[in-house]
C-alpha atoms as a PDB file:
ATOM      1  CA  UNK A   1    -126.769 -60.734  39.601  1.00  0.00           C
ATOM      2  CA  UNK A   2    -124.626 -59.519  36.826  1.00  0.00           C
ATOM      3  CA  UNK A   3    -126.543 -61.806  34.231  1.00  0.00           C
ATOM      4  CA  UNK A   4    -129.745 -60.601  35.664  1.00  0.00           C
ATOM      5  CA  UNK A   5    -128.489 -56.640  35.399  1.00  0.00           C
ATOM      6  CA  UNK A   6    -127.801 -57.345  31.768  1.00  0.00           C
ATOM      7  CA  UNK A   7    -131.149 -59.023  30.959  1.00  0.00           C
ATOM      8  CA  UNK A   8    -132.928 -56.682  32.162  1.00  0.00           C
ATOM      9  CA  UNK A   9    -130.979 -53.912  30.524  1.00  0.00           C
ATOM     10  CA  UNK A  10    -131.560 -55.833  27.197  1.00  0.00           C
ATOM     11  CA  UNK A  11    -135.152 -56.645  27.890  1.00  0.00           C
ATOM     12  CA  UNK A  12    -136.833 -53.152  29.666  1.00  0.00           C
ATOM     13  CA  UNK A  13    -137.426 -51.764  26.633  1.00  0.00           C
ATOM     14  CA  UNK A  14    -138.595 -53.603  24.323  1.00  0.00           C
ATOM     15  CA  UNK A  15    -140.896 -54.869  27.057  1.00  0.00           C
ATOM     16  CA  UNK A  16    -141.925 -51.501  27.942  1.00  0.00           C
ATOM     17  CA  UNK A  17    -142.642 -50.167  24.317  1.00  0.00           C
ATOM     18  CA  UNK A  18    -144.448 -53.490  23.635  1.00  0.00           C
ATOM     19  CA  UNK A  19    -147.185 -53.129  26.328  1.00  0.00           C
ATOM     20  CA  UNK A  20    -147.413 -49.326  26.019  1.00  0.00           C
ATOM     21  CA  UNK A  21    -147.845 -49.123  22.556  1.00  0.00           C
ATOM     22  CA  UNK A  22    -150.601 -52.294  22.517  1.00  0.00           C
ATOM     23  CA  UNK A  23    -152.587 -50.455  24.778  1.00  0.00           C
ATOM     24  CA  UNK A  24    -152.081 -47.288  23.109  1.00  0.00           C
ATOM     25  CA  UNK A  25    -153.381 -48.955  19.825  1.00  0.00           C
ATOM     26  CA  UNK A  26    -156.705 -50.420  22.151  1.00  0.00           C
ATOM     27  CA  UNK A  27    -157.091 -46.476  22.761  1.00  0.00           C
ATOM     28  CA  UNK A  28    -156.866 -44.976  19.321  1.00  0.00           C
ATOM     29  CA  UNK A  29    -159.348 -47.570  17.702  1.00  0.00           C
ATOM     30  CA  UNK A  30    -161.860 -47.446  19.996  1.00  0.00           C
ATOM     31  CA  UNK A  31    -162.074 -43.621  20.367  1.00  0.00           C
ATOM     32  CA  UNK A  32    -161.867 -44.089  16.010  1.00  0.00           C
ATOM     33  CA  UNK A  33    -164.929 -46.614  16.238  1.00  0.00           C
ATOM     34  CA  UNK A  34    -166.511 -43.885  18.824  1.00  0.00           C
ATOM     35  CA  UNK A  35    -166.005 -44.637  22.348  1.00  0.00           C
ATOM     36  CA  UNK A  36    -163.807 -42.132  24.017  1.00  0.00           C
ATOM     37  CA  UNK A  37    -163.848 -43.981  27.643  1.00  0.00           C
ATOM     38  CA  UNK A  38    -159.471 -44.338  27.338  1.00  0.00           C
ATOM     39  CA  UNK A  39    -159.404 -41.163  25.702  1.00  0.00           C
ATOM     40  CA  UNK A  40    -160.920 -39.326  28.580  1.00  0.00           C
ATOM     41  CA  UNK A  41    -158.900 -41.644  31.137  1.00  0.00           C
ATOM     42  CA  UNK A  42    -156.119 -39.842  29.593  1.00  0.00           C
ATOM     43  CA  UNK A  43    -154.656 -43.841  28.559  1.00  0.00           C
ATOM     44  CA  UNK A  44    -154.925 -43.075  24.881  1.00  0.00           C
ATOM     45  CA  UNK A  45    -151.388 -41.911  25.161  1.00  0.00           C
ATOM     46  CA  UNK A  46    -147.600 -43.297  24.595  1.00  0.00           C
ATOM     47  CA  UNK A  47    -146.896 -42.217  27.975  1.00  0.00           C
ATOM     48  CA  UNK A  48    -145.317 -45.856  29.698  1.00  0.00           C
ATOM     49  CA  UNK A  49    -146.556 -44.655  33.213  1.00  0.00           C
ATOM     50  CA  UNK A  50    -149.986 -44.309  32.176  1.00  0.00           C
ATOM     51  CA  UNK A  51    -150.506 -47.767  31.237  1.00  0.00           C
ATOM     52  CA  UNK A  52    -148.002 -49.770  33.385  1.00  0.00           C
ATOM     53  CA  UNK A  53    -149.141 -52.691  35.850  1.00  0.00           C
ATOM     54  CA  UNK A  54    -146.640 -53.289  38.979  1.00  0.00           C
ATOM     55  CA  UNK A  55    -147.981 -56.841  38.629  1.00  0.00           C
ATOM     56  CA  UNK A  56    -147.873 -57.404  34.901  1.00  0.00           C
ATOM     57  CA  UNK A  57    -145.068 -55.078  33.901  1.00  0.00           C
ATOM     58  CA  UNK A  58    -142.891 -56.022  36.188  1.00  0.00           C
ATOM     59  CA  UNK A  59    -143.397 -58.959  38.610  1.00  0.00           C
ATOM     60  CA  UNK A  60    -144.371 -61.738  35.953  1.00  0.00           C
ATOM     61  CA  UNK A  61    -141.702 -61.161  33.618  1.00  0.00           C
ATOM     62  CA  UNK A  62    -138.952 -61.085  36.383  1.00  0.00           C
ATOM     63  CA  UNK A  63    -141.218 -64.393  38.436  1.00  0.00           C
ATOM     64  CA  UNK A  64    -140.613 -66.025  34.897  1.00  0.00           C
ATOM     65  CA  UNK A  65    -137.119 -65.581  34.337  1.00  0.00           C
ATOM     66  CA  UNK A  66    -136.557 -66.392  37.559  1.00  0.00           C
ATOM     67  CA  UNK A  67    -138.651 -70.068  37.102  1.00  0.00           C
ATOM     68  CA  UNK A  68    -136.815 -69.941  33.223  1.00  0.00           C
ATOM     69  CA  UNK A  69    -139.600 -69.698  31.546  1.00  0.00           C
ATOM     70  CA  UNK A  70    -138.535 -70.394  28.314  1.00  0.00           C
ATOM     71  CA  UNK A  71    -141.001 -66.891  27.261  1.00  0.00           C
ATOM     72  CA  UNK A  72    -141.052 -63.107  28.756  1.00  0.00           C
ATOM     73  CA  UNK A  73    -144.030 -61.332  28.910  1.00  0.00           C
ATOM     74  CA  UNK A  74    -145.532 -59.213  30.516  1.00  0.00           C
ATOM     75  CA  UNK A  75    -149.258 -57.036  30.224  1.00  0.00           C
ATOM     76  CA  UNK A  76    -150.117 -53.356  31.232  1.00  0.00           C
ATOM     77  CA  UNK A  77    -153.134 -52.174  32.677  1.00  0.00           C
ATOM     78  CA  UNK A  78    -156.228 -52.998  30.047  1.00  0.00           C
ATOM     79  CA  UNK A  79    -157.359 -50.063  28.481  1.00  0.00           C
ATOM     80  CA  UNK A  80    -161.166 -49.378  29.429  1.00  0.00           C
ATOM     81  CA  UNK A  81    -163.743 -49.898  26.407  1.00  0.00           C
ATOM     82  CA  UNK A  82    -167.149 -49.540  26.612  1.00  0.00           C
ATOM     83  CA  UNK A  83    -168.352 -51.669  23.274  1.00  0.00           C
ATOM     84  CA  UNK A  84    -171.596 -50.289  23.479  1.00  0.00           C
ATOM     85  CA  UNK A  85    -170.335 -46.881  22.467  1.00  0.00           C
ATOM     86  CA  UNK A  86    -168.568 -48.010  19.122  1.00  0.00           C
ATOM     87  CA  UNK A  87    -171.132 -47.081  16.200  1.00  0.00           C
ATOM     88  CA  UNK A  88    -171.246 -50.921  15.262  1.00  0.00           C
ATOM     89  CA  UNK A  89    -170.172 -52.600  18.915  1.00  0.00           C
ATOM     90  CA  UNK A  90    -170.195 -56.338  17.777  1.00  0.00           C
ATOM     91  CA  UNK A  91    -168.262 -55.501  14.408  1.00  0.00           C
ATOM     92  CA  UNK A  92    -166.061 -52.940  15.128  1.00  0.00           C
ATOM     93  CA  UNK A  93    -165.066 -55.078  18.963  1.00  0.00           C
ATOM     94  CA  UNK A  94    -163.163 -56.932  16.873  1.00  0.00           C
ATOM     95  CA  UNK A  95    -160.690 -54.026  15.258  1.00  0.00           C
ATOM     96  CA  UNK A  96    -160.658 -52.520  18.868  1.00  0.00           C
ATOM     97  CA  UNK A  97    -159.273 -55.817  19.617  1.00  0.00           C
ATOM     98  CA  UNK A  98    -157.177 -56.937  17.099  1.00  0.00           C
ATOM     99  CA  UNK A  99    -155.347 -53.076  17.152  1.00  0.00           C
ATOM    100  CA  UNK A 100    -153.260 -54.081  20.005  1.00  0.00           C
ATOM    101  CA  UNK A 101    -151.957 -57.267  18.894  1.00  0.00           C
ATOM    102  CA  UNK A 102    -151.387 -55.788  15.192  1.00  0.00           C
ATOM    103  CA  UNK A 103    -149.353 -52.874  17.244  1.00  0.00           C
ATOM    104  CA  UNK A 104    -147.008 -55.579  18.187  1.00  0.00           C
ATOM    105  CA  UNK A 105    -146.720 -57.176  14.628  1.00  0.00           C
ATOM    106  CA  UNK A 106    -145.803 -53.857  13.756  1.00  0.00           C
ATOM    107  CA  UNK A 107    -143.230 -53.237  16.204  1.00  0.00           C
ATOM    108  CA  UNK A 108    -141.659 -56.623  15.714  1.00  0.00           C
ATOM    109  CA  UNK A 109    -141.191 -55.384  12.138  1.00  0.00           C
ATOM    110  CA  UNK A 110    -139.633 -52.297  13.400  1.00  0.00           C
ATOM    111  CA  UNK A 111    -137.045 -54.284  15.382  1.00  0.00           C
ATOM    112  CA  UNK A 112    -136.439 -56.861  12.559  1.00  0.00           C
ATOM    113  CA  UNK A 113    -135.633 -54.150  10.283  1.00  0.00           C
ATOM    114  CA  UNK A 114    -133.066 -52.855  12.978  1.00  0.00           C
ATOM    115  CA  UNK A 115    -131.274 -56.004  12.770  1.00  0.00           C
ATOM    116  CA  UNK A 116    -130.752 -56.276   9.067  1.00  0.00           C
ATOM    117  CA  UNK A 117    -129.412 -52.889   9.031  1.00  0.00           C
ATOM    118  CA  UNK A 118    -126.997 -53.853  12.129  1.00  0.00           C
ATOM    119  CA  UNK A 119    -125.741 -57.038  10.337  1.00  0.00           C
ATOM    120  CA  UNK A 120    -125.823 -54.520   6.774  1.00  0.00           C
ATOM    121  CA  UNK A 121    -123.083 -51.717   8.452  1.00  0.00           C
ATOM    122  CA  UNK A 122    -121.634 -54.869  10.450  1.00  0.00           C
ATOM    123  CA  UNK A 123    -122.259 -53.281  13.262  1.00  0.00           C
ATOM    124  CA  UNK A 124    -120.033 -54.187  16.315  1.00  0.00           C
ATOM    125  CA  UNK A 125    -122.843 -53.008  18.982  1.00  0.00           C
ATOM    126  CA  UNK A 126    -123.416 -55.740  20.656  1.00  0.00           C
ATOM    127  CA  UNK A 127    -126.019 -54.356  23.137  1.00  0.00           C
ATOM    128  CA  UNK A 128    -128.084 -52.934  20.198  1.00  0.00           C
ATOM    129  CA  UNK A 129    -128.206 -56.177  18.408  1.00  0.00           C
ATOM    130  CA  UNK A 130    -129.569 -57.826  21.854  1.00  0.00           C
ATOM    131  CA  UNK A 131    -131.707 -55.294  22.339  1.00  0.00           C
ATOM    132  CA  UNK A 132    -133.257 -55.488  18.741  1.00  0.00           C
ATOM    133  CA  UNK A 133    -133.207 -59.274  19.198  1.00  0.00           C
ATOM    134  CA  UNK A 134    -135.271 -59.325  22.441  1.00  0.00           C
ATOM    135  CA  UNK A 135    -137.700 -56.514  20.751  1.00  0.00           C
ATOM    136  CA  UNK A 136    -138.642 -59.020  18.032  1.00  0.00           C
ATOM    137  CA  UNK A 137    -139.016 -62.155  20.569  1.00  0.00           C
ATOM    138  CA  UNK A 138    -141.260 -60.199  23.015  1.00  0.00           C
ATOM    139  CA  UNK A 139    -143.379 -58.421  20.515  1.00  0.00           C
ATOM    140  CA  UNK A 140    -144.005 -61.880  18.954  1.00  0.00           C
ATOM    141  CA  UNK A 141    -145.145 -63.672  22.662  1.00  0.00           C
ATOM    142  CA  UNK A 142    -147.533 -60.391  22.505  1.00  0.00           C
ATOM    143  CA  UNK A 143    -148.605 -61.199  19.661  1.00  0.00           C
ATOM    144  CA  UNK A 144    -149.495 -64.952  19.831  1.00  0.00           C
ATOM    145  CA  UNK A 145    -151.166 -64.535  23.884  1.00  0.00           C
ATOM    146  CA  UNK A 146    -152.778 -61.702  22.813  1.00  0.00           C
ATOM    147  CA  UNK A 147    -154.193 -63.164  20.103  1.00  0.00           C
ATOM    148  CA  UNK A 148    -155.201 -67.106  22.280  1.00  0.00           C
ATOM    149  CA  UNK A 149    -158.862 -67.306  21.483  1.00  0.00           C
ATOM    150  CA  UNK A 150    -160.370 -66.822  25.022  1.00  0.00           C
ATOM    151  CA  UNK A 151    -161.697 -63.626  26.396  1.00  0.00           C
ATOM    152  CA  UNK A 152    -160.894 -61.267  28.236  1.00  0.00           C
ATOM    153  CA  UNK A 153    -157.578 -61.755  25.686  1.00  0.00           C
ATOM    154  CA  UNK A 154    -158.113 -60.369  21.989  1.00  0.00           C
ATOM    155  CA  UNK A 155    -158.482 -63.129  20.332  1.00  0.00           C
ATOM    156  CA  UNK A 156    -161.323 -63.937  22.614  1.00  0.00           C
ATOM    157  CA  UNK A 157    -162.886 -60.165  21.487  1.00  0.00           C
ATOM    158  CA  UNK A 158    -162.328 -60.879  17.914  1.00  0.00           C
ATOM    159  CA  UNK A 159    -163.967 -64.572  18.222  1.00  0.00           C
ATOM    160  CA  UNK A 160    -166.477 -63.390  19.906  1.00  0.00           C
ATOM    161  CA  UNK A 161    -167.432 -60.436  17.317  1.00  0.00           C
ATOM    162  CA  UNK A 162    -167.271 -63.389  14.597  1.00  0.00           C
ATOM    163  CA  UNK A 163    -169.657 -65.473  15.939  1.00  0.00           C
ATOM    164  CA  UNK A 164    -173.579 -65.148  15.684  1.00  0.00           C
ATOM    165  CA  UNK A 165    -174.938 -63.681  18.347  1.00  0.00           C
ATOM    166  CA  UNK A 166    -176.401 -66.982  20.028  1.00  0.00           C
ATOM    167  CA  UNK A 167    -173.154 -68.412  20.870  1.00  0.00           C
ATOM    168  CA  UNK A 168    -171.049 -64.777  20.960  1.00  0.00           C
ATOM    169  CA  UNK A 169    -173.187 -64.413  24.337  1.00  0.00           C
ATOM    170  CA  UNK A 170    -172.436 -67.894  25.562  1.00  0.00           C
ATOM    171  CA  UNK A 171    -168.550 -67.545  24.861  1.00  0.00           C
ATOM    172  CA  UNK A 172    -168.494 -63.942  26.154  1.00  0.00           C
ATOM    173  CA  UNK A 173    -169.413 -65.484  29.597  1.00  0.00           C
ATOM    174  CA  UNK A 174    -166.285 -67.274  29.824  1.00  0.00           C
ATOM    175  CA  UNK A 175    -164.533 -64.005  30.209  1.00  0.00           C
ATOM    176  CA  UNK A 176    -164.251 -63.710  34.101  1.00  0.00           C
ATOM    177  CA  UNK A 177    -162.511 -67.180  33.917  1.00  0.00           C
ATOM    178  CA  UNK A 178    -160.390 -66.528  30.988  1.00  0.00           C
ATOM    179  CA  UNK A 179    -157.218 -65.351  32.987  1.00  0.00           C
ATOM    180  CA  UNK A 180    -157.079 -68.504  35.002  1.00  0.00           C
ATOM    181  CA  UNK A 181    -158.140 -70.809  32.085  1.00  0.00           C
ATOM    182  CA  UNK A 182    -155.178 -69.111  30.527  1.00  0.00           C
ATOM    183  CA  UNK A 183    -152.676 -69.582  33.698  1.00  0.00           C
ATOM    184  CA  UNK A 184    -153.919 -73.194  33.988  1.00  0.00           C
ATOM    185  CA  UNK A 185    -152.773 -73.979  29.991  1.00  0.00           C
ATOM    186  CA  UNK A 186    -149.961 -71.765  30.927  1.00  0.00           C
ATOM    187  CA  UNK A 187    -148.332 -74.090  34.034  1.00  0.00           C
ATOM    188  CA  UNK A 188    -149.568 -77.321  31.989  1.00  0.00           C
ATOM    189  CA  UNK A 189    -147.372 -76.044  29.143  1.00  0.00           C
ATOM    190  CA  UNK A 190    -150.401 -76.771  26.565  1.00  0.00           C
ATOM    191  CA  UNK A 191    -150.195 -73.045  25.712  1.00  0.00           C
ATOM    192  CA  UNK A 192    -147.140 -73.702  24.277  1.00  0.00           C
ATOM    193  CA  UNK A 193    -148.761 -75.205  21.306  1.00  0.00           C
ATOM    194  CA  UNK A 194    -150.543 -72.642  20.623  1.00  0.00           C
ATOM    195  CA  UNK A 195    -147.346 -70.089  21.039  1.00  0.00           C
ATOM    196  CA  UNK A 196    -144.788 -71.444  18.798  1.00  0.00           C
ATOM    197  CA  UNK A 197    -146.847 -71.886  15.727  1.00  0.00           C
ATOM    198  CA  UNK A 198    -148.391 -68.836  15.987  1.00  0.00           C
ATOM    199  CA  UNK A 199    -144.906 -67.105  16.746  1.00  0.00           C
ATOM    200  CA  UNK A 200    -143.153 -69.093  13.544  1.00  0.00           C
ATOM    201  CA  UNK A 201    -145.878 -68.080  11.359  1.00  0.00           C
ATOM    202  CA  UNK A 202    -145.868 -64.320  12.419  1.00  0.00           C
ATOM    203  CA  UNK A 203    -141.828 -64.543  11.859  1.00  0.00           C
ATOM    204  CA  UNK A 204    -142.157 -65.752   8.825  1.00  0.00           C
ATOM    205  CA  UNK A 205    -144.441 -63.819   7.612  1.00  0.00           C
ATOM    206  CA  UNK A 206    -142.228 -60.669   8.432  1.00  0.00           C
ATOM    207  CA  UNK A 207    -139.150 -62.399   7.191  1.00  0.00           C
ATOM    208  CA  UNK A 208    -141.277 -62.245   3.930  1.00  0.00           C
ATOM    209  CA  UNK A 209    -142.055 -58.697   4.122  1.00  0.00           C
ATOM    210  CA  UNK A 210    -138.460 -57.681   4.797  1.00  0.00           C
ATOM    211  CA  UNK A 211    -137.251 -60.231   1.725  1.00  0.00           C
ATOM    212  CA  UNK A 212    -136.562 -57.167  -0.596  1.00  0.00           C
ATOM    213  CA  UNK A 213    -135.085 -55.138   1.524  1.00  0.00           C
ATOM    214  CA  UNK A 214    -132.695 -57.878   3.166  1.00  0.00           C
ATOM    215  CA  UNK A 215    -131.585 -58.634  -0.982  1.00  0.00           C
ATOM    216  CA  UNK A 216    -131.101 -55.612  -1.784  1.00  0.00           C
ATOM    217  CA  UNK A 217    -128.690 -55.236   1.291  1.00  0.00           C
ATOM    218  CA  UNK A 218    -126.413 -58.330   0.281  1.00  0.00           C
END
């Protein structure tokens, strides 16, 4: 119980901050492409409660601890887009979509950047270094599901606004079967090839951007 206490000290919020801010992002470009349907929901805010699922928020990523899962993650409540609103739907569907996931990048970044300055002051915290560690791991499972090529996910939005219209329509009708084709990959452990590159070449790419900075520390 104490293990679990401490996990989910570590874990709440960079879990919360991930889904909140993803969402968030969903909100902003679409009401900056033209549709204001989350910004009149009142979800284009950083306000947690507004876009937390009991289900998603909380159940799954306790369920998959529990099972150990060797990933945490967890989803909010989707922010509502009406693509028919944005000035260019089947372009700009794919920034709508890909703002979430890049929120994530972003924040991984953010929590990356915490740990080099942590290991810079050799800081003794740690909690903090945990914490930070967790934020980077969680933003990058975001990331990568967020980004599996199968709608109602983002990647499944931005395939769908790259291909021509002919087969955009076709794919766009797997969407009310995406979750479970998802799930299915999920508990057959295929997604997990899909995960870990994706993951390793997000990370590196960071570790890249925060080269500089990390020799200019040492």
């Amino acid at each position: 119980m104490n293990e679990l206490i401490q996990t989910f000290a570590v874990y709440a919020l960079p879990i919360v901050f991930a889904i909140t801010l993803h969402e968030a992002a969903h909100a902003y470009a679409a009401k900056y492409f033209g549709d204001t349907t989350a910004y009149a929901q009142g979800r284009m805010s950083l306000n947690p409660i507004k876009h937390i699922d009991p289900i998603g928020t909380l159940l799954i990523p306790i369920v998959l601890y529990f099972v150990g899962s060797p990933f945490l993650f967890g989803y909010a409540k989707p922010v509502p887009v009406n693509f028919g609103n944005l000035r260019n739907p089947k372009k700009q569907m794919a920034f709508v979509a890909l703002a979430g996931p890049l929120a994530n990048l972003v924040m991984a970044l953010m929590w990356l950047l915490l740990i080099i300055v942590l290991h810079a002051f050799n800081s003794s915290e740690e909690f903090f270094m945990r914490m930070a560690q967790a934020g980077v791991l969680t933003n990058l499972v975001i990331f990568a599901f967020n980004m599996f090529p199968v709608p109602p996910l983002d990647g499944g939005r931005i395939m769908t606004s790259m291909l021509p219209h002919k087969y955009a329509y076709k794919f766009a009708q797997l969407e009310p079967y995406g979750f479970f084709i998802v799930l299915a990959l999920m508990f057959l452990n295929v997604l997990h090839f899909w995960m870990m590159p994706v993951m390793q070449g997000a990370k590196a790419f960071l570790l890249l951007l925060v080269t500089p900075l990390t020799f200019f520390l040492n």
